[in-house]
Protein backbone atom coordinates (compact mmCIF):
# COMPACT_ATOMS: atom_id res chain seq x y z
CA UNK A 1 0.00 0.00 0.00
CA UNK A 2 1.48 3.15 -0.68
CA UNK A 3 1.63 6.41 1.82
CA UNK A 4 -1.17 7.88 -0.53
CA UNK A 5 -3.43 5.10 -0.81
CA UNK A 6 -6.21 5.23 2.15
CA UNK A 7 -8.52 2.59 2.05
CA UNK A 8 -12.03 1.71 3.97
CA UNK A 9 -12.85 -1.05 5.68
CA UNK A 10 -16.66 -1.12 6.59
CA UNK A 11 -16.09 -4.56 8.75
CA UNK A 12 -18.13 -5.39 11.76
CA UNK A 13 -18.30 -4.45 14.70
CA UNK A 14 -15.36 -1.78 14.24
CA UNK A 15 -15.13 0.12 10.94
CA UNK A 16 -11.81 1.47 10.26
CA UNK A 17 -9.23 3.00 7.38
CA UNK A 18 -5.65 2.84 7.46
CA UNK A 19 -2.78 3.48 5.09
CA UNK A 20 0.69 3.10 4.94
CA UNK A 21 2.87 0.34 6.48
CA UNK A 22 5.49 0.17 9.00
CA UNK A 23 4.71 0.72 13.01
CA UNK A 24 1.18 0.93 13.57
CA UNK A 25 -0.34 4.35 14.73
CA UNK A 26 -4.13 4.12 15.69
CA UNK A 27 -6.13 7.60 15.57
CA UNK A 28 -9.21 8.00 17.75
CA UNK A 29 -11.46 10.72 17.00
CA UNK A 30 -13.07 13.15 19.42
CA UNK A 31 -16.51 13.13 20.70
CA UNK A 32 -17.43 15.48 16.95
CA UNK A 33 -15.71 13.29 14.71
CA UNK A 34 -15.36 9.75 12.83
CA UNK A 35 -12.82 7.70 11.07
CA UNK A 36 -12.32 10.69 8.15
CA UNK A 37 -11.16 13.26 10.95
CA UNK A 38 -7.91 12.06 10.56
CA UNK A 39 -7.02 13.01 7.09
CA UNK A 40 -3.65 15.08 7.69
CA UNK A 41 -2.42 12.74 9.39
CA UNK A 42 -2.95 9.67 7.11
CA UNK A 43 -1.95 11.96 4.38
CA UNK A 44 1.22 12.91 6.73
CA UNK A 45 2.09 10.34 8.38
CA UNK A 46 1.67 7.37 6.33
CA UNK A 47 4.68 7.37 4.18
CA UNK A 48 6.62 6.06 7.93
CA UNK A 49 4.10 4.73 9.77
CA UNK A 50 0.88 1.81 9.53
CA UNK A 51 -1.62 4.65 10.23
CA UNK A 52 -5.01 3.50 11.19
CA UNK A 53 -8.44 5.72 12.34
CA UNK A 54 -11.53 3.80 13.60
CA UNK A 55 -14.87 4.81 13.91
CA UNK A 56 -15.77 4.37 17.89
CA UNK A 57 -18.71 1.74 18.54
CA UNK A 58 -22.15 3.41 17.33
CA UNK A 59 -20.10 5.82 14.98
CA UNK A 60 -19.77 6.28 11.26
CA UNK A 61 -19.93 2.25 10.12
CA UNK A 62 -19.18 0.75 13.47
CA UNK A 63 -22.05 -1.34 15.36
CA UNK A 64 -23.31 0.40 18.53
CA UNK A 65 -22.28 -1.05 21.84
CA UNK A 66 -24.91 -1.01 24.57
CA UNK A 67 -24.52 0.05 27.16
CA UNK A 68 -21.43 2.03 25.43
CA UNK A 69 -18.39 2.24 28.27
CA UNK A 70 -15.01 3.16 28.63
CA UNK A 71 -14.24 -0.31 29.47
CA UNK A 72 -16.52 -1.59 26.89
CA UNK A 73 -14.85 1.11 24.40
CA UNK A 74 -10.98 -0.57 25.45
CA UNK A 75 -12.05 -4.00 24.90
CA UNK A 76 -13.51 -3.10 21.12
CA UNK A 77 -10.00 -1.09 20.48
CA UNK A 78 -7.72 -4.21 21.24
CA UNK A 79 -10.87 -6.50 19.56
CA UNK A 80 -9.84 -4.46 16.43
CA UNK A 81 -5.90 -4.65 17.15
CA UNK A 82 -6.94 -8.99 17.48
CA UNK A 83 -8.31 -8.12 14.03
CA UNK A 84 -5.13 -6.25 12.11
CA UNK A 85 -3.12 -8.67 14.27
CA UNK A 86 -1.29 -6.08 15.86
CA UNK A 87 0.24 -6.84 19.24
CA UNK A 88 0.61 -3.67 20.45
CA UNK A 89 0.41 -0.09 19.06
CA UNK A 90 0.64 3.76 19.37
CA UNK A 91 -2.40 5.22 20.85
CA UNK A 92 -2.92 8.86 19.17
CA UNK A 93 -6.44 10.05 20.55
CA UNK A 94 -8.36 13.55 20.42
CA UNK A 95 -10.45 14.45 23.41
CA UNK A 96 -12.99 11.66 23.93
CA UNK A 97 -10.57 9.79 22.37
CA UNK A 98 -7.34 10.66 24.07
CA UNK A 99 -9.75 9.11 27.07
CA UNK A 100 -10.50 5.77 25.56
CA UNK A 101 -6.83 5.73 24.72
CA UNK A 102 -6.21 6.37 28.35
CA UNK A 103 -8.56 3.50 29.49
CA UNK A 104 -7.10 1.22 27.02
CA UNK A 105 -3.53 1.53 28.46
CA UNK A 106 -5.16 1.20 32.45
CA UNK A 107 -7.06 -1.64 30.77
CA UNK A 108 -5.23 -3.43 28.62
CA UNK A 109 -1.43 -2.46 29.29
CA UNK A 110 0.46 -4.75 27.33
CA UNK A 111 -1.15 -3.64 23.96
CA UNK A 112 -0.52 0.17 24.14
CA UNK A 113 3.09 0.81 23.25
CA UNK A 114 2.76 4.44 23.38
CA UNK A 115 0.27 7.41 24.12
CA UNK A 116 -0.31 10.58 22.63
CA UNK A 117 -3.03 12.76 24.30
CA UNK A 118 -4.49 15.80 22.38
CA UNK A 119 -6.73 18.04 24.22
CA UNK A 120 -7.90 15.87 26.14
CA UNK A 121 -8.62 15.40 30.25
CA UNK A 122 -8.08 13.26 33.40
CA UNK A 123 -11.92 13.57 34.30
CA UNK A 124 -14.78 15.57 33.68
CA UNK A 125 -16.04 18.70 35.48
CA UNK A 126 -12.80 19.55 36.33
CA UNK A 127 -13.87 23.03 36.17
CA UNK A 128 -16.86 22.89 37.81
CA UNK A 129 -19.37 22.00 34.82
CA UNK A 130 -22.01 19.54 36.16
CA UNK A 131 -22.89 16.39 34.22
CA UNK A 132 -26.61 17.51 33.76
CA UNK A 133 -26.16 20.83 32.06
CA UNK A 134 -22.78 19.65 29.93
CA UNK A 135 -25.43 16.97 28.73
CA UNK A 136 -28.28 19.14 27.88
CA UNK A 137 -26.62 21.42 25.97
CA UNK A 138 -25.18 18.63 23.76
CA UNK A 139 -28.56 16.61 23.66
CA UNK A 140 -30.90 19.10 23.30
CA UNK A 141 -31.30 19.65 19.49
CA UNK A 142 -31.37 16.04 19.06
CA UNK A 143 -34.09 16.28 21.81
CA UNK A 144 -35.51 18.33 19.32
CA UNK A 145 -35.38 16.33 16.34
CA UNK A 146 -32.03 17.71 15.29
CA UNK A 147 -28.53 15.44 14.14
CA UNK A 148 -25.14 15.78 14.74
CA UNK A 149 -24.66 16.70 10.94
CA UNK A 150 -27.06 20.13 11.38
CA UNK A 151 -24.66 21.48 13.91
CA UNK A 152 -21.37 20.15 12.84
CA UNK A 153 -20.25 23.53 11.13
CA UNK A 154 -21.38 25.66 14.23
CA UNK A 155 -19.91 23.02 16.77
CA UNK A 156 -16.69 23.28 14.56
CA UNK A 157 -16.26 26.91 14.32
CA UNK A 158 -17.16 27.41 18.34
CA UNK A 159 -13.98 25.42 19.48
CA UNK A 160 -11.46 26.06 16.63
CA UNK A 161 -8.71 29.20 17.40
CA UNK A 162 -9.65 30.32 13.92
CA UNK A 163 -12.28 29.19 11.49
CA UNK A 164 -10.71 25.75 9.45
CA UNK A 165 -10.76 26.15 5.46
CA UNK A 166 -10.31 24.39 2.26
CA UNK A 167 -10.05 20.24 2.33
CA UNK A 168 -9.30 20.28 6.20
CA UNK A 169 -12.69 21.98 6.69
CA UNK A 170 -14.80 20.14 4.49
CA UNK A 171 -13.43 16.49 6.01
CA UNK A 172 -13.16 17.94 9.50
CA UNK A 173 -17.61 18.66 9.08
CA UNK A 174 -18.12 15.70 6.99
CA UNK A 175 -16.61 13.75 9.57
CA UNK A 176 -19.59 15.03 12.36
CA UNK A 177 -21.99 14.34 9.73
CA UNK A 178 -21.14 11.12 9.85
CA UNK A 179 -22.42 10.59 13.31
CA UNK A 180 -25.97 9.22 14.07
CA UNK A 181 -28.02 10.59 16.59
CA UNK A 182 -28.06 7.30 18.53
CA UNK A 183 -24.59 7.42 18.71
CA UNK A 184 -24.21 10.76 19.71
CA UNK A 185 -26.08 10.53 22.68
CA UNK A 186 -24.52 7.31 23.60
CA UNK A 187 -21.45 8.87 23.65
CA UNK A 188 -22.49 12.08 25.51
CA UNK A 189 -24.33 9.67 28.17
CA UNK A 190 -20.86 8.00 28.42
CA UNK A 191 -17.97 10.42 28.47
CA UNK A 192 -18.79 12.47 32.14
CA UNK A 193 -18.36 9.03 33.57
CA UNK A 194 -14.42 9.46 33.51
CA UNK A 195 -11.96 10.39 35.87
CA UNK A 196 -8.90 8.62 35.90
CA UNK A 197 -7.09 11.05 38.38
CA UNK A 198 -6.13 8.62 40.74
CA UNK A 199 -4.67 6.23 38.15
CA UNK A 200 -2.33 7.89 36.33
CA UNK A 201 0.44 6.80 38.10
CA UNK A 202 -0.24 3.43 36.71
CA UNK A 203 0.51 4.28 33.26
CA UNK A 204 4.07 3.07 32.20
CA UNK A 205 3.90 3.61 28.71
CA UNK A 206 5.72 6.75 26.76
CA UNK A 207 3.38 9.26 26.49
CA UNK A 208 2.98 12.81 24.75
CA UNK A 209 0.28 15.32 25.65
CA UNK A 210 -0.31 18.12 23.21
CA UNK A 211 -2.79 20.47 23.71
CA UNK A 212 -3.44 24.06 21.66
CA UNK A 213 -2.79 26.77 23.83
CA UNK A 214 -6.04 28.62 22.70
CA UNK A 215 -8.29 25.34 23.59
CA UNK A 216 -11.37 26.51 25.53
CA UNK A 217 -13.12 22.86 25.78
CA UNK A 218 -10.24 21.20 27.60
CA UNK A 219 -7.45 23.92 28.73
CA UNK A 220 -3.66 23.66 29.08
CA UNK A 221 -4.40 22.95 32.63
CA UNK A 222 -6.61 19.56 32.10
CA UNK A 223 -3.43 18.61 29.92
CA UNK A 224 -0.69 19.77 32.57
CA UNK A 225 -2.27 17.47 35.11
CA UNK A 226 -1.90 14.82 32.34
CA UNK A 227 1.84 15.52 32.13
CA UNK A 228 2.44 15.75 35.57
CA UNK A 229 -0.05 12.54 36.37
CA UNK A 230 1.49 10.17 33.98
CA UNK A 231 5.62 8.88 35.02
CA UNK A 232 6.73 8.75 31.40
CA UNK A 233 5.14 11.51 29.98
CA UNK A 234 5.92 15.21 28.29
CA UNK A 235 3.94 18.20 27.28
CA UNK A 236 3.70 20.21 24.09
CA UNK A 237 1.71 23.32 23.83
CA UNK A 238 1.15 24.77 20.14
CA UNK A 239 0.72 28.26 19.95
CA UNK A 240 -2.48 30.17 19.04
CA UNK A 241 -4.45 26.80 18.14
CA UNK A 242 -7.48 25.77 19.93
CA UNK A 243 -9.42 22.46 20.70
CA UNK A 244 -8.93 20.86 17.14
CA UNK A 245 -4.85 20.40 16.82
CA UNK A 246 -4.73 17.89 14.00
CA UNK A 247 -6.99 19.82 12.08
CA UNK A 248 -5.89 23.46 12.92
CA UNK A 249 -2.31 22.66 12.93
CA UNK A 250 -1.41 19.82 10.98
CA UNK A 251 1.79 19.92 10.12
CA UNK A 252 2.87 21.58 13.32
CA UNK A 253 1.04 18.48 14.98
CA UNK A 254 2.48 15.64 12.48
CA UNK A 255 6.20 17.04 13.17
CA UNK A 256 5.58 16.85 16.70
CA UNK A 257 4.07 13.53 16.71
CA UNK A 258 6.74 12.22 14.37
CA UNK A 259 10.01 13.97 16.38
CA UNK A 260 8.49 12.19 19.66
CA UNK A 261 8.10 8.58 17.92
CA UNK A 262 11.53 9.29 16.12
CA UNK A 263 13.28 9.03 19.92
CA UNK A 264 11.21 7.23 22.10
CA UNK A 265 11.24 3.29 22.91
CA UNK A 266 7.51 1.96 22.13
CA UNK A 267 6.62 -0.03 25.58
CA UNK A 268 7.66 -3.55 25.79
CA UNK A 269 4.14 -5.90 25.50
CA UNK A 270 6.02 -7.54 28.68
CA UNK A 271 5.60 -4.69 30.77
C-alpha cells in the first residue's frame, strides 16, 4: 500500500481506514468526529508509519455497543488490534478519544506501546461543569429532532482558534456528519463518567500530551495534570491553536508527533 493510498474497511463491529505500512499508529477521534477526521495525518504520516483511524462503537460504520463504556470502548479497540493482528500499538487520541486511549492503556497495558493525548482530560467537570447541564446542551437539538450533521459547522467553528478552510474543513464537518443521533447521545451519556485522576500513576507507557494553547473545551491545565499525572510523559503546547490540533495545525502536529516517535522506545508488550 502506498503512503497515498487510504482505504475503507466497513467490517463489523469496528469500521476502520488505514494506510501506509510500518509501526502501527491508531487515531481515535473526538466526541465530533469519525474515522475521516484524521485526514492530515494519514496523508502525513503514512509514508513512515501503519496509520489507522476507527470509527468508535455506534459511529460512522461501526455497530453500537450497549450500554457504550469506557471499558466496553478498550475492549472493542484491542478486539480491532486482534483483528489487524497487531500486538501492540501507538495510541494517538483527540479528546474523547485521548480518554478511551487512556482506558485502554489502564485496561489493557500490554497492547498500548505508546500514548499521545491531544486536548484531552483526566476527568470531567474539572472546572466545575455539572454532568446535567454539559449533557443538555449537547442533547438538546437532538431532543428536538435535530442530528449531529445540522450542527457540525457551528460546533466546529465554536472550538477552533480560527475558522478551518479548504479540504481540512470540508473532512473535519463531513466527519460530524457522519455521526448518528443514537450514537451521539450514547457517547455524551458515556464520556462524564471518567476520571482517571487517581490512576495515572499506573501508566508506564511513553506518552505525549499536546494540547493548543487557545483550547477553551479542555485547557492547558486539564493537559498539565496529564503531564504531571502520567511517570513517562511530556507536554507540548502549540501556539495560538485551539481544541482541534490535527486539524488546525497539521503539520505543526504531524512534526511533533513524528520527532516524539523518532526518539522514544515503544513499551515492551512484557511490561
Amino acid at each position: 500500500m502506498s503512503s497515498s493510498t487510504i482505504i475503507d474497511h466497513d467490517a463489523a463491529p469496528i469500521a476502520w481506514r488505514e494506510a501506509g505500512a510500518g509501526e502501527p499508529l491508531i487515531f481515535l477521534h473526538g466526541l465530533g468526529g469519525t474515522r475521516t477526521a484524521w485526514g492530515p495525518q494519514l496523508r502525513g504520516l503514512s509514508d513512515r508509519y501503519r496509520c489507522i483511524a476507527w470509527d468508535m462503537p455506534g459511529y460512522g460504520a461501526s455497530a453500537p455497543l450497549e450500554p457504550l463504556t469506557y471499558r466496553g470502548i478498550a475492549d472493542q479497540l484491542v478486539g480491532l488490534l486482534d483483528t489487524l493482528d497487531i500486538e501492540a500499538a501507538t495510541l494517538v487520541g483527540l479528546s474523547f478519544g485521548g480518554m478511551h486511549a487512556l482506558h485502554t492503556a489502564l485496561e489493557h497495558p500490554r497492547r498500548v506501546a505508546r500514548l499521545v493525548l491531544a486536548d484531552s482530560s483526566p476527568a470531567f467537570g474539572i472546572d466545575g461543569t455539572t454532568r446535567e447541564e454539559w449533557t443538555r446542551a449537547r442533547l438538546g437539538p437532538i431532543d428536538q429532532g435535530g442530528s449531529p450533521a445540522d450542527a457540525a459547522e457551528m460546533i466546529v467553528d465554536a472550538i477552533t482558534a480560527a475558522p478551518l478552510t479548504g479540504e481540512i474543513r470540508n473532512e473535519t464537518v463531513e466527519s460530524f456528519s457522519r455521526i448518528s443521533a443514537r450514537g451521539f447521545r450514547a457517547a455524551v451519556e458515556c464520556l462524564p463518567t471518567n476520571d482517571v485522576r487517581d490512576r495515572l500513576g499506573d501508566i508506564t507507557q511513553p506518552t505525549l500530551v499536546i494540547v493548543g494553547e487557545l483550547d477553551e473545551e479542555t485547557p492547558v491545565a486539564y493537559s498539565q495534570l496529564l503531564a504531571e499525572g502520567i511517570p513517562n510523559s511530556e507536554l507540548q503546547v502549540l501556539p495560538g491553536v485551539g481544541h482541534l490540533t490535527p486539524a488546525e495545525a497539521p503539520e505543526q502536529f504531524n512534526a511533533v508527533l513524528a520527532d516524539y516517535l523518532s526518539r522514544t522506545e515503544p513499551a515492551s508488550p512484557s511490561e
